[in-house]
Structures are given as structure tokens and as C-alpha cells.
N, C-alpha and C. Protein backbone atom coordinates (compact mmCIF):
# COMPACT_ATOMS: atom_id res chain seq x y z
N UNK A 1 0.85 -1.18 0.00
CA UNK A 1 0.00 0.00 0.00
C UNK A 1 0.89 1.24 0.00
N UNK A 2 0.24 1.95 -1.06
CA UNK A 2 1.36 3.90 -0.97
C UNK A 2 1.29 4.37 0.74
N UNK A 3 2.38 4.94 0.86
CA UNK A 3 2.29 5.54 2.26
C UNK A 3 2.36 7.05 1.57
N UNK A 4 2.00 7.76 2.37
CA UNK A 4 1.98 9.80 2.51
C UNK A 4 2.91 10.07 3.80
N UNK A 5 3.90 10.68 3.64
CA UNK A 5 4.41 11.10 5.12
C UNK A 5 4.34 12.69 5.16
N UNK A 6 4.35 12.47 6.89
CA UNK A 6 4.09 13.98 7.47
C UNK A 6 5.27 13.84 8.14
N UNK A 7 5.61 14.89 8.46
CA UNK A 7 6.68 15.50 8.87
C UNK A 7 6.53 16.59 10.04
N UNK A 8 6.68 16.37 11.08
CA UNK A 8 6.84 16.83 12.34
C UNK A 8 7.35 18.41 12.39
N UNK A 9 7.55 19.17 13.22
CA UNK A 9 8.16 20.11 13.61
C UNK A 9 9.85 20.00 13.89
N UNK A 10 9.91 19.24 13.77
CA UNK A 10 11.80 18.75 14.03
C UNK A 10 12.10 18.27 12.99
N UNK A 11 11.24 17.74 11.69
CA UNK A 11 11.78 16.87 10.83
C UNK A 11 11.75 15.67 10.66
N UNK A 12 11.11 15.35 11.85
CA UNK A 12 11.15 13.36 12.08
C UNK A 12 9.72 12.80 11.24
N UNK A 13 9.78 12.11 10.17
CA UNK A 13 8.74 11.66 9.45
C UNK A 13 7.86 10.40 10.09
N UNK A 14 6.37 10.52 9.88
CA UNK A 14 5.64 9.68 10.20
C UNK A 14 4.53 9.54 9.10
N UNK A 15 4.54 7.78 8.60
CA UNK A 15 3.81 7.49 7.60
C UNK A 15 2.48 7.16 8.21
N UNK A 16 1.48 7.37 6.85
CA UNK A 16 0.19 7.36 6.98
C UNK A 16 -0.17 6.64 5.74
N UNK A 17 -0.54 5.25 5.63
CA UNK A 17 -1.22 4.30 4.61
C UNK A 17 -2.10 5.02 3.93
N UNK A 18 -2.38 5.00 2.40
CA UNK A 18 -2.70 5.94 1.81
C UNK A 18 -4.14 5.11 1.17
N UNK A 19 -4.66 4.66 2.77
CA UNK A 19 -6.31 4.05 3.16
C UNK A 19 -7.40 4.84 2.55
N UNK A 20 -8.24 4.73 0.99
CA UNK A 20 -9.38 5.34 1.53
C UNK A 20 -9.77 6.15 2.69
N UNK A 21 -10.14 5.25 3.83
CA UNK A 21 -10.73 5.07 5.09
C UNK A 21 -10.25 5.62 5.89
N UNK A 22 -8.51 6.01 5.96
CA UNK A 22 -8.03 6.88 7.01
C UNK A 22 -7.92 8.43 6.15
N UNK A 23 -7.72 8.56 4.71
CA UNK A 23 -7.48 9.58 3.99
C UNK A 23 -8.50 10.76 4.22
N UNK A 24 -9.83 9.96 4.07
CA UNK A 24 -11.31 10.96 3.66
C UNK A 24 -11.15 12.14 5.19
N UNK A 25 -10.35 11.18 6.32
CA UNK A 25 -10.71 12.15 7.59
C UNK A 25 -10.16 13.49 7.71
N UNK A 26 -9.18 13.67 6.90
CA UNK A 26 -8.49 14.88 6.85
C UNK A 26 -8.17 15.62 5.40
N UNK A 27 -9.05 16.58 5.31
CA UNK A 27 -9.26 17.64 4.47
C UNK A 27 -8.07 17.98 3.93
N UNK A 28 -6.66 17.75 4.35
CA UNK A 28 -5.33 18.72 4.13
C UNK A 28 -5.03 17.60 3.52
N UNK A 29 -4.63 16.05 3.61
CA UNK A 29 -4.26 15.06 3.23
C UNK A 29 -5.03 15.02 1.94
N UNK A 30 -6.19 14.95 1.56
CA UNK A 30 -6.73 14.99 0.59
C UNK A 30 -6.45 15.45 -0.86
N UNK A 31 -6.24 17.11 -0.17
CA UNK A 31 -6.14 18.30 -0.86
C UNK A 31 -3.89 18.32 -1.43
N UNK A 32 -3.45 17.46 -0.50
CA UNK A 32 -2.18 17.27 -0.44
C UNK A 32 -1.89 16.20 -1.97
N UNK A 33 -2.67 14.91 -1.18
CA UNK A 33 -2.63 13.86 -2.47
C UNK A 33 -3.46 14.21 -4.04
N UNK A 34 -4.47 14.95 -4.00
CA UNK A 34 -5.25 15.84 -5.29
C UNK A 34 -4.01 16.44 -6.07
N UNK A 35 -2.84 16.87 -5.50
CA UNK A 35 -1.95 18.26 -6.16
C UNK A 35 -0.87 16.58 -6.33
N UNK A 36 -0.49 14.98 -6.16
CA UNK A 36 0.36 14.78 -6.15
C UNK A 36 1.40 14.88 -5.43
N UNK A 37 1.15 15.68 -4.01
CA UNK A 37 1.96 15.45 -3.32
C UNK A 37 2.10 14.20 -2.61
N UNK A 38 3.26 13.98 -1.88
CA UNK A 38 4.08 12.65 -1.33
C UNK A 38 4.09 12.58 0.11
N UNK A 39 4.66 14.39 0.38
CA UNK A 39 4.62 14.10 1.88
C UNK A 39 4.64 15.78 2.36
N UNK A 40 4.34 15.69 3.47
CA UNK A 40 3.19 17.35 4.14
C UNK A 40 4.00 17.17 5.38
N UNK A 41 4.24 18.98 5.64
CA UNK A 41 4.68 19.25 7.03
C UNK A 41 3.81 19.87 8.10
N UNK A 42 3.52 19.22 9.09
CA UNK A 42 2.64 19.89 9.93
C UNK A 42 3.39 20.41 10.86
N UNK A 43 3.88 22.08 10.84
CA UNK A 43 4.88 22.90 11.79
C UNK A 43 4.70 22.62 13.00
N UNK A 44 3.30 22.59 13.39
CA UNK A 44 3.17 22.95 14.58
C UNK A 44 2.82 21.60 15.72
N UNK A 45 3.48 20.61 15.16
CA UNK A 45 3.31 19.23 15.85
C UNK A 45 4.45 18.71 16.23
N UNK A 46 4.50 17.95 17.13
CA UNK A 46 5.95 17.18 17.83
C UNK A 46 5.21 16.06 16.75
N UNK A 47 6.60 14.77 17.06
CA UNK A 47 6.81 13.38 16.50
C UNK A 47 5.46 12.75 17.06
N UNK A 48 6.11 12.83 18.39
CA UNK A 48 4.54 11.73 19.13
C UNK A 48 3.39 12.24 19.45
N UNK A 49 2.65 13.41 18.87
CA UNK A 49 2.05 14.43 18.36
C UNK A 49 0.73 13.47 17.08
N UNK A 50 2.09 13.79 15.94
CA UNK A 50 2.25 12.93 14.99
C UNK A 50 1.28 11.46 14.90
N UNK A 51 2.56 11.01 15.64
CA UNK A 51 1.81 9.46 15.87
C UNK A 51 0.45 9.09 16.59
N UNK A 52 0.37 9.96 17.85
CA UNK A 52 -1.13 9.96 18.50
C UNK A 52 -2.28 10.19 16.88
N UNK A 53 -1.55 11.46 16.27
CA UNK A 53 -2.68 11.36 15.08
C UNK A 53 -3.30 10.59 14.10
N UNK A 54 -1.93 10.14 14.06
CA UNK A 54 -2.17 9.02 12.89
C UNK A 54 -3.13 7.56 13.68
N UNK A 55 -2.11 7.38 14.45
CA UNK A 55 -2.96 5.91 15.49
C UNK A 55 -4.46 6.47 15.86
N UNK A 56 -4.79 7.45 15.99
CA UNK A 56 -6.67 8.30 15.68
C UNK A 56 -7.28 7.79 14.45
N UNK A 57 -6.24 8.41 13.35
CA UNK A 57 -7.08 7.90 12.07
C UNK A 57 -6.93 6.41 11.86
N UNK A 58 -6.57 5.48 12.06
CA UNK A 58 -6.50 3.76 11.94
C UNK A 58 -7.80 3.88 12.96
N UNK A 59 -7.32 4.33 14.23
CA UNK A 59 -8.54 3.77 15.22
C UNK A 59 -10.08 4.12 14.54
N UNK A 60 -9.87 5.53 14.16
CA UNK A 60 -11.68 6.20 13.76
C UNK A 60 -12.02 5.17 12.31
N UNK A 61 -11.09 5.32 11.23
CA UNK A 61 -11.27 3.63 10.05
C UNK A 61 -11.39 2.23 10.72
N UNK A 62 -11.09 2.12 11.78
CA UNK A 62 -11.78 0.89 12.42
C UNK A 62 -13.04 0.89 13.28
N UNK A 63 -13.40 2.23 13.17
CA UNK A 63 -14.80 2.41 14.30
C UNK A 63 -15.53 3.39 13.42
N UNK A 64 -16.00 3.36 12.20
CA UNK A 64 -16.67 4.15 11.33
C UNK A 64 -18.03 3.74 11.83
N UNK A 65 -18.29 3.25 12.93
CA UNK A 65 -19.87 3.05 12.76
C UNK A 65 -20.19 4.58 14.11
N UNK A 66 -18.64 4.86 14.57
CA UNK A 66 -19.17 6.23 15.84
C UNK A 66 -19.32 7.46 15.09
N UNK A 67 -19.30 7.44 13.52
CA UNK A 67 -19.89 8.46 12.59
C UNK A 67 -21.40 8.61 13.03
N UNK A 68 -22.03 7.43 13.58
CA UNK A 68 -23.60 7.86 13.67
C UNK A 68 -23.37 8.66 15.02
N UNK A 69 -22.81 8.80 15.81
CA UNK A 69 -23.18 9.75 17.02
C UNK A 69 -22.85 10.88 16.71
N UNK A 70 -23.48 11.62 16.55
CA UNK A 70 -23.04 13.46 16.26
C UNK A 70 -22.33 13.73 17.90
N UNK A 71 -21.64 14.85 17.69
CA UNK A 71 -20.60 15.18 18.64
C UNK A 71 -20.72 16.37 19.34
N UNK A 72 -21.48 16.98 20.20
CA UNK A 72 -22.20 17.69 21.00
C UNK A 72 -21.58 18.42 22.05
N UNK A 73 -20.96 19.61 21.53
CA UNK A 73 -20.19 20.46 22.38
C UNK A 73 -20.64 20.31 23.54
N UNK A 74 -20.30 20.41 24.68
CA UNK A 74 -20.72 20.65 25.79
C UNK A 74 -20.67 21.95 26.52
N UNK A 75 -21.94 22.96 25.63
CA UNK A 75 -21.63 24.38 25.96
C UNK A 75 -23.03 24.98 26.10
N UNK A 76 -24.18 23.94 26.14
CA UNK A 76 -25.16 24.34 26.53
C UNK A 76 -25.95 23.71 27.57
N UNK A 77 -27.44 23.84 27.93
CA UNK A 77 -27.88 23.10 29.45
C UNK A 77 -28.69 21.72 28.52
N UNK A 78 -28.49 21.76 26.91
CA UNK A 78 -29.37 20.35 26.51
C UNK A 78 -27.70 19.10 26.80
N UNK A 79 -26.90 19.66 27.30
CA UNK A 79 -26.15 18.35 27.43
C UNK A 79 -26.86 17.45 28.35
N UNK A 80 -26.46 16.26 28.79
CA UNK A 80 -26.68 15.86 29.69
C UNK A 80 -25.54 15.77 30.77
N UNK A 81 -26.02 16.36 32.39
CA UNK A 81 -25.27 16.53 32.92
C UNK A 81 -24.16 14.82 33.54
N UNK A 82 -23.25 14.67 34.53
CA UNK A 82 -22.45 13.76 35.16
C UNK A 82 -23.85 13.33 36.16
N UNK A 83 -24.05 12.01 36.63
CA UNK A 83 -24.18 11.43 37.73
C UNK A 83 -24.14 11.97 39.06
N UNK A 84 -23.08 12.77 39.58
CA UNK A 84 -22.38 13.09 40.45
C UNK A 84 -23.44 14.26 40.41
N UNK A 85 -23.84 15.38 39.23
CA UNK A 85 -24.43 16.27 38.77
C UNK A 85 -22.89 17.64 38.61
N UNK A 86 -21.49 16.93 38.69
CA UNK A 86 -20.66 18.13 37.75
C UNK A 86 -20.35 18.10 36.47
N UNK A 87 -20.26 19.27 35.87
CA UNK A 87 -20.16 19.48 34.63
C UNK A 87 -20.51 17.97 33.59
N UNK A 88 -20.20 17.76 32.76
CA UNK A 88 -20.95 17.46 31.80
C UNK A 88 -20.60 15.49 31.48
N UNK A 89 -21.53 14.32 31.51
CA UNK A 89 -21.22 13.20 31.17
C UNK A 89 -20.88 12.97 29.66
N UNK A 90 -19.50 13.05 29.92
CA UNK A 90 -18.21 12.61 28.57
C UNK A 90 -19.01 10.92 27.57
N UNK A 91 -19.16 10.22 28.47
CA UNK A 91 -20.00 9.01 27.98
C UNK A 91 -20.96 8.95 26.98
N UNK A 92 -21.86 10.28 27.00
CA UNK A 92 -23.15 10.35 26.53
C UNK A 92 -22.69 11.34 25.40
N UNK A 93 -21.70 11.91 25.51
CA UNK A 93 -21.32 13.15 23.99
C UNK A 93 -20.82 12.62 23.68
N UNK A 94 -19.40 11.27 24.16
CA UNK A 94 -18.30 10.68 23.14
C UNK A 94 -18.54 9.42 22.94
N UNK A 95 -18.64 8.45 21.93
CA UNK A 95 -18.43 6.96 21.72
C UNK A 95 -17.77 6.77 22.65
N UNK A 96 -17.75 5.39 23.25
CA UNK A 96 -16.79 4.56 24.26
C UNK A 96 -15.30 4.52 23.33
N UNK A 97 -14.93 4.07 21.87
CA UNK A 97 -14.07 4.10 21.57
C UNK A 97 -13.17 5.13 21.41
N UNK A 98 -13.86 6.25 21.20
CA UNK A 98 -13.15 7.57 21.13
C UNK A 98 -12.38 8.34 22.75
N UNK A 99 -13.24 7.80 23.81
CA UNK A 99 -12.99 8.37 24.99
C UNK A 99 -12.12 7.44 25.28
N UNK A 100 -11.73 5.76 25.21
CA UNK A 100 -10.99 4.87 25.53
C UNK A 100 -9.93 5.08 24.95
N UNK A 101 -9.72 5.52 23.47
CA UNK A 101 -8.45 5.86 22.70
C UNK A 101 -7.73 7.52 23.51
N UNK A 102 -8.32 8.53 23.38
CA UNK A 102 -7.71 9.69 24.46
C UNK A 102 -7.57 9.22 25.57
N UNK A 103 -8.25 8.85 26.45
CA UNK A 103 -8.13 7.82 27.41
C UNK A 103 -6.37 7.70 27.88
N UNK A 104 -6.15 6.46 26.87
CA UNK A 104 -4.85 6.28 26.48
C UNK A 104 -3.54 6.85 26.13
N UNK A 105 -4.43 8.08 25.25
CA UNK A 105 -3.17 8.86 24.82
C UNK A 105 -2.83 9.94 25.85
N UNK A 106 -3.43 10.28 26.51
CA UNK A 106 -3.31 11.35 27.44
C UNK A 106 -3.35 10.92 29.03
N UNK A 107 -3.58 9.88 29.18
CA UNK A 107 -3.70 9.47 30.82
C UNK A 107 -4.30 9.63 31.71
N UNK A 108 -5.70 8.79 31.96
CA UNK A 108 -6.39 9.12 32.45
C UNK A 108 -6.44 9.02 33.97
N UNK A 109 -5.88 9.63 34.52
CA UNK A 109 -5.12 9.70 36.19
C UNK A 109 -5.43 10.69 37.01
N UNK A 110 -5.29 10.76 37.94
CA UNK A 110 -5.97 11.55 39.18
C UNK A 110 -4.69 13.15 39.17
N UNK A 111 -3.37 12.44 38.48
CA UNK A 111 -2.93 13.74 38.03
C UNK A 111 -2.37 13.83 36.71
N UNK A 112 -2.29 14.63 36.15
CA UNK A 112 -2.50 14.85 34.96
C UNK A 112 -1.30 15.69 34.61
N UNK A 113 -0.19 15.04 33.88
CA UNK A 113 0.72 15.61 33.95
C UNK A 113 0.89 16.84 32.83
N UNK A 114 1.70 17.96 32.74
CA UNK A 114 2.24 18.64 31.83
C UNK A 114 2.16 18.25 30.64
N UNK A 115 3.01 17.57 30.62
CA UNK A 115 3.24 16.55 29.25
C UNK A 115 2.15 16.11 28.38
N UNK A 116 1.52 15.56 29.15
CA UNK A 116 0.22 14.92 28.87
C UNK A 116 -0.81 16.11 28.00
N UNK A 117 -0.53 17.31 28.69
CA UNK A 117 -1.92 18.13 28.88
C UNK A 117 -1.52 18.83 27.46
N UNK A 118 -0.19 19.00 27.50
CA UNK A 118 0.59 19.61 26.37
C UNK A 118 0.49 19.13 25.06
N UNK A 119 0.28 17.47 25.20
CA UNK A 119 0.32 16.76 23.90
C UNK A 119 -1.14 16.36 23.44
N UNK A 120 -1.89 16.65 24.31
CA UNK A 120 -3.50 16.48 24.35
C UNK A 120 -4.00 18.12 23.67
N UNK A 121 -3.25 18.98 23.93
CA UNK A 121 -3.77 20.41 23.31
C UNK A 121 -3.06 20.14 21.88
N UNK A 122 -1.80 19.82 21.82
CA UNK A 122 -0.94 19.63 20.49
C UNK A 122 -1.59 19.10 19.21
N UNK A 123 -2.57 18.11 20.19
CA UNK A 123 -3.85 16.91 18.89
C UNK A 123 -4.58 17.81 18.58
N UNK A 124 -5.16 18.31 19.36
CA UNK A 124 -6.14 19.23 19.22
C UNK A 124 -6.05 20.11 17.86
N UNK A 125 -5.01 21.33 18.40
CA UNK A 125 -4.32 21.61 17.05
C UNK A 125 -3.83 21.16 15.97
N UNK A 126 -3.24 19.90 16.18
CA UNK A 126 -2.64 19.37 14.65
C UNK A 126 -3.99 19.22 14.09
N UNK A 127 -5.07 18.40 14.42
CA UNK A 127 -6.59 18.32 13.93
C UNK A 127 -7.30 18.98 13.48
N UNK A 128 -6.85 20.25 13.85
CA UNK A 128 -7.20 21.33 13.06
C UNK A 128 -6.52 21.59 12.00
N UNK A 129 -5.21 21.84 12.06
CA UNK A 129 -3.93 21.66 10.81
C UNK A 129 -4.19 21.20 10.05
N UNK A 130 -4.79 19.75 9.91
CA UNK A 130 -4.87 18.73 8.86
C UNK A 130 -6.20 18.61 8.62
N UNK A 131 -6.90 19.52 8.82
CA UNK A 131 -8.62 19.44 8.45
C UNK A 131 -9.27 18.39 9.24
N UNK A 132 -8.90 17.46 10.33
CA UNK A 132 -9.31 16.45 10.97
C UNK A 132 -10.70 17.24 11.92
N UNK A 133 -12.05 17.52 11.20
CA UNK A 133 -12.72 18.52 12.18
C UNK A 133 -13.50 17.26 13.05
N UNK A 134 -13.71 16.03 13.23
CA UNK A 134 -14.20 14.90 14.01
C UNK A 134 -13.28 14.87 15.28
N UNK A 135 -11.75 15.08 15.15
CA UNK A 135 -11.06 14.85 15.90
C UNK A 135 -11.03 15.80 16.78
N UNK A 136 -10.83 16.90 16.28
CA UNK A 136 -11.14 18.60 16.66
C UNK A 136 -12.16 18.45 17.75
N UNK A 137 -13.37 18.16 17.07
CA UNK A 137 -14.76 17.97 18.18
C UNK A 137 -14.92 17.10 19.53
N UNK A 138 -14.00 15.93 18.95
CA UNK A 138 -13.59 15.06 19.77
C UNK A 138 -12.84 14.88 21.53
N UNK A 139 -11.31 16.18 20.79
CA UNK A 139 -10.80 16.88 21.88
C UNK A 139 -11.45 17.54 22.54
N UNK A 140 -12.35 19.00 21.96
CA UNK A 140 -12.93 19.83 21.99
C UNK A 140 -14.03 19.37 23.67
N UNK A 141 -14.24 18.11 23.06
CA UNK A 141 -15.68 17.92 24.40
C UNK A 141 -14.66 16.75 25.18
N UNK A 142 -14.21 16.06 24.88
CA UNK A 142 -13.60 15.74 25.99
C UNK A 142 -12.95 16.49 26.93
N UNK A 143 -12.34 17.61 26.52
CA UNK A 143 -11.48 18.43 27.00
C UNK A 143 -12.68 19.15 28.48
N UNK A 144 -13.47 19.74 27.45
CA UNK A 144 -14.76 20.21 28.29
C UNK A 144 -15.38 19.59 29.41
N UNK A 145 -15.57 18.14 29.23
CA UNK A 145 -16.19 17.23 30.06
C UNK A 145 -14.90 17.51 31.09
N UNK A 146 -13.76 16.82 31.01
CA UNK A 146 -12.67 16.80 31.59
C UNK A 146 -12.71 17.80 32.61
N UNK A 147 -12.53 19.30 32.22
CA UNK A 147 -12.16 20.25 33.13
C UNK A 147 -13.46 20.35 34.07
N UNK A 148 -14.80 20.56 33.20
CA UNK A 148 -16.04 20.94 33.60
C UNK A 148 -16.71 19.92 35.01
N UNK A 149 -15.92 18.64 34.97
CA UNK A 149 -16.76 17.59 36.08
C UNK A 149 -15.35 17.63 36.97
N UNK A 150 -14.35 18.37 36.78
CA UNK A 150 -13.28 18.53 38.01
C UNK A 150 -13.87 19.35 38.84
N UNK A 151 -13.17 18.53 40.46
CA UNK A 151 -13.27 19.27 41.54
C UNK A 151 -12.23 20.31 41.73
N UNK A 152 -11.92 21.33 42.48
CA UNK A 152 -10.87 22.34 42.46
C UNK A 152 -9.81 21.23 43.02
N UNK A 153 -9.82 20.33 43.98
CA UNK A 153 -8.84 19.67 44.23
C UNK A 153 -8.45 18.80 43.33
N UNK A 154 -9.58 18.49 42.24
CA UNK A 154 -8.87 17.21 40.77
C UNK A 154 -7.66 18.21 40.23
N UNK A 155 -8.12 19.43 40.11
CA UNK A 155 -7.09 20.40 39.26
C UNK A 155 -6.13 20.51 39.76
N UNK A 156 -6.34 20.67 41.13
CA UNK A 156 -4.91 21.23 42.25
C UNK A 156 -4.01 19.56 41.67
N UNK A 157 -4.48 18.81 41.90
CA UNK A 157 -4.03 17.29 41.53
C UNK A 157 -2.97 17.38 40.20
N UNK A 158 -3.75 17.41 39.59
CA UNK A 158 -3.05 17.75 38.04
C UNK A 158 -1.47 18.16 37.98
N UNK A 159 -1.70 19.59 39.23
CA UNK A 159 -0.58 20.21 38.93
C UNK A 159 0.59 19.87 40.03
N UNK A 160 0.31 18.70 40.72
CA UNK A 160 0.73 18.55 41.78
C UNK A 160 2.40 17.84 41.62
N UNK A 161 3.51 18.48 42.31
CA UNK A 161 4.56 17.06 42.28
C UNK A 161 4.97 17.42 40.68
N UNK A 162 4.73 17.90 39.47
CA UNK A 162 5.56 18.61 38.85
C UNK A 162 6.61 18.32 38.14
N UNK A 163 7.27 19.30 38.84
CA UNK A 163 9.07 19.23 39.01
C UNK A 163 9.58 19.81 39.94
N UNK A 164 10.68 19.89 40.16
CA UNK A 164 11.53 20.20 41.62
C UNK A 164 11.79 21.82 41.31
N UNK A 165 12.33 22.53 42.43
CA UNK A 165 11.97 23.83 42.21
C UNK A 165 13.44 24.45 43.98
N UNK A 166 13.13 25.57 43.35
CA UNK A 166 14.04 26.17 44.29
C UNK A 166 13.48 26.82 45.93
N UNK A 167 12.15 26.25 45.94
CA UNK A 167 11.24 26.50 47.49
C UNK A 167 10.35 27.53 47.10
N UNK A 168 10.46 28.90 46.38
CA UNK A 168 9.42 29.45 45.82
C UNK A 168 8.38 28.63 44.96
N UNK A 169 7.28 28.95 45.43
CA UNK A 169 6.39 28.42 44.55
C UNK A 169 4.78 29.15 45.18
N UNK A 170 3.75 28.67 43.90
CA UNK A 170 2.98 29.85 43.82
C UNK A 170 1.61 28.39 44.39
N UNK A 171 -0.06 29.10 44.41
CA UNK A 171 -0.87 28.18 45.39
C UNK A 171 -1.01 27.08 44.76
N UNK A 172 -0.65 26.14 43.81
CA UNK A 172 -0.58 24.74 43.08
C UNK A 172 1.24 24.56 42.95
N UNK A 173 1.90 24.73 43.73
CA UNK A 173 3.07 23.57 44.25
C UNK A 173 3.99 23.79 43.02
N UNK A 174 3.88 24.96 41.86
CA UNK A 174 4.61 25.15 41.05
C UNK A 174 5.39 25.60 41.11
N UNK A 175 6.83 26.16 40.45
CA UNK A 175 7.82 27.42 40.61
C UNK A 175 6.59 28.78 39.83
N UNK A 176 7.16 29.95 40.91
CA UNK A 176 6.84 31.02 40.56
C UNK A 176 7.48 31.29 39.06
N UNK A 177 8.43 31.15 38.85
CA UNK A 177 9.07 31.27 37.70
C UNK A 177 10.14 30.62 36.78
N UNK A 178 9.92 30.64 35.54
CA UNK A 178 9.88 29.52 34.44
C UNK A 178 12.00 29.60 34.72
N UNK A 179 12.35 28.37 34.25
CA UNK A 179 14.11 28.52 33.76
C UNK A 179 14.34 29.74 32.98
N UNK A 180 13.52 30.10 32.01
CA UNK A 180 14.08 31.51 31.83
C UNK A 180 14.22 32.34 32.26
N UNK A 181 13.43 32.37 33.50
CA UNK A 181 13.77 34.10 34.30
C UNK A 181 12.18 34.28 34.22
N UNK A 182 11.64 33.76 32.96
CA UNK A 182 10.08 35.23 32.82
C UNK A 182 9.19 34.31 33.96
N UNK A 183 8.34 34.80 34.29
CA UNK A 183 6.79 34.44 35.68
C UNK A 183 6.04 33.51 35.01
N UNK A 184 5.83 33.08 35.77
CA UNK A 184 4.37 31.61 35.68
C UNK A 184 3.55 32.06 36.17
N UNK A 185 2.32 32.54 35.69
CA UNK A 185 1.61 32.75 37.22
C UNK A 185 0.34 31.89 37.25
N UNK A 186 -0.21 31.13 38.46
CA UNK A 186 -0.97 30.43 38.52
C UNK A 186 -2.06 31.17 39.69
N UNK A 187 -3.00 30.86 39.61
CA UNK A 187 -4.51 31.14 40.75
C UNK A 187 -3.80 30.35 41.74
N UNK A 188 -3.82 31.01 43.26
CA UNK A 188 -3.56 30.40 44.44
C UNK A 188 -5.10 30.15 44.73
N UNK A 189 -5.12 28.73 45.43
CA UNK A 189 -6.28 28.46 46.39
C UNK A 189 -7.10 29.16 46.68
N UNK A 190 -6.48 31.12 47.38
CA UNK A 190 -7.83 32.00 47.63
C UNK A 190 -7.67 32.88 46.07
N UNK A 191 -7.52 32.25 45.18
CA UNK A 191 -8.17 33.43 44.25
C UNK A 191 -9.17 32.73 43.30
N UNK A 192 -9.44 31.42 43.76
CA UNK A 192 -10.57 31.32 43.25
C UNK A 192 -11.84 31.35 43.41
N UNK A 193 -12.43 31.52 42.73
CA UNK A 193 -13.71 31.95 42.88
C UNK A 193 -15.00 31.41 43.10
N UNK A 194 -15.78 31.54 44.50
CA UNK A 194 -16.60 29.94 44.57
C UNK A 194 -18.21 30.60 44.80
């Protein structure tokens, strides 16, 4: 089978089977292979960026039947709310396969690392990059559900333990300020708003 490669922000190439079934999902790939092109740079993506994307499009060509669930921002009161009754049940806006695959790629843990949160916004964006607007929607409400059914202490969690630091630090256990010199600034405990 032809492969299409993309090309990372560093240069590091990652192939994409040149599937019907994974092709149709992204508008840029399309419009890439239409002109004869071979292989596309998406600037604004890391490697494993990349690969989370691609391993999306195999997963969504193996689950073409979660095309029947339309994908339902979670930005009005017809959502349906969590169990618990916070913010919004992820279950009922996302297929099981779609929430089990982010799930995975991002870590679904009581803290939620940097990294994680970084490469979970990164999809987001590349999905947009590459015309992927299913995937887009995908992040989009998980992301929502995610923050929206946290407790202030799930968040404090998130940011907890980090990295090591020089004893300054601001009300979530961070350094006040980045290795470069410039400020971080984070909401302490009393500046939020209840």
C-alpha cells in the first residue's frame, strides 16, 4: 500500500497508509494527495504528536460506525449533565471508543501531567492543521467534560509534584518562575472563585 508522510516540527517523518478510510478524515491530506503530493509538514506538531494522530485515524477507520453519534459540544444546558451532577457526562457526547483511545493517549489519572496536557492540546491543534474537524470535536468535548466535572482539588491534583523547584512556589506547588527568568503565574487556592 502507498504511504503519505508527514513531517513533524523537528523533521522526524511519520507514515500514513494511503487508506481510503483513514485519507477521507483529513481535508489537508486529501487536498495534499489531489496536487500529487508525497509528503506534508505539519509545523506545529511534535513526532509523538504525529503518531497519536495518525494511530486516531486507523482507530476512527476501524470504528466508522461512531460516525452515527453526532458530537455535541458541551456548551449548553441540553447536554446531559455527570451522575455526580458536575459538569458534563463525557460518555453520553463521546463513543466509548473515542474516549478509551484519548483515554490512552493522554492518561487518564488523578494527576494529569504537563506533558500529557501539552500533547492532548498539540492533537487538538494538529486536527485542526490537517482538516481532521471529528477529531477537533472530539478533543474539543472531551477536554470540556474533563475540566467541567473537576473538583478544584482534581485540578490542584493535576498540577501537583511537577518538578523540583528552588522552594518558591505559587498556590498549586509550582515554581513562581519559568528557567528563563520570565513568571508563571498560577490562581492560588484563595483566588478562586466559589
Amino acid at each position: 500500500m502507498d504511504m503519505f508522510t508527514i513531517l513533524s516540527s523537528s523533521g522526524d517523518p511519520v507514515v500514513i497508509p494511503q487508506d481510503p478510510a483513514i485519507i477521507c478524515q483529513s481535508a489537508w491530506l486529501q487536498a495534499a494527495l489531489d496536487i500529487g503530493e508525497e509528503e506534508g509538514v505539519v509545523p506545529i506538531a511534535s513526532t509523538q504528536t504525529l503518531q497519536c494522530l495518525v494511530a486516531y485515524m486507523k482507530h476512527h477507520a476501524a470504528h466508522s460506525e461512531d460516525d452515527e453519534q453526532d458530537i455535541e459540544l458541551p456548551v449548553s444546558c441540553t447536554c446531559t449533565s455527570s451522575p455526580a451532577g458536575l459538569g458534563y457526562d463525557v460518555h453520553v457526547i463521546l463513543p466509548p471508543s473515542d474516549i478509551a483511545f484519548l483515554d490512552d493517549c493522554v492518561g487518564r489519572k488523578n494527576s494529569w501531567p504537563l506533558e500529557a496536557q501539552e500533547l492532548f492540546l498539540e492533537l487538538l491543534v494538529a486536527a485542526d492543521f490537517v482538516g481532521h474537524s471529528r477529531l477537533m470535536r472530539v478533543c474539543a468535548a472531551y477536554f470540556a467534560c474533563r475540566l467541567m466535572s473537576a473538583t478544584e482539588s482534581d485540578i490542584l491534583r493535576w498540577f501537583a509534584m511537577q518538578a523540583p523547584h528552588d522552594g518558591r512556589e505559587n498556590g498549586v506547588g509550582l515554581p513562581d518562575e519559568k528557567k528563563d527568568g520570565s513568571s508563571c503565574c498560577f490562581l492560588t487556592k484563595t483566588d478562586f472563585i466559589f
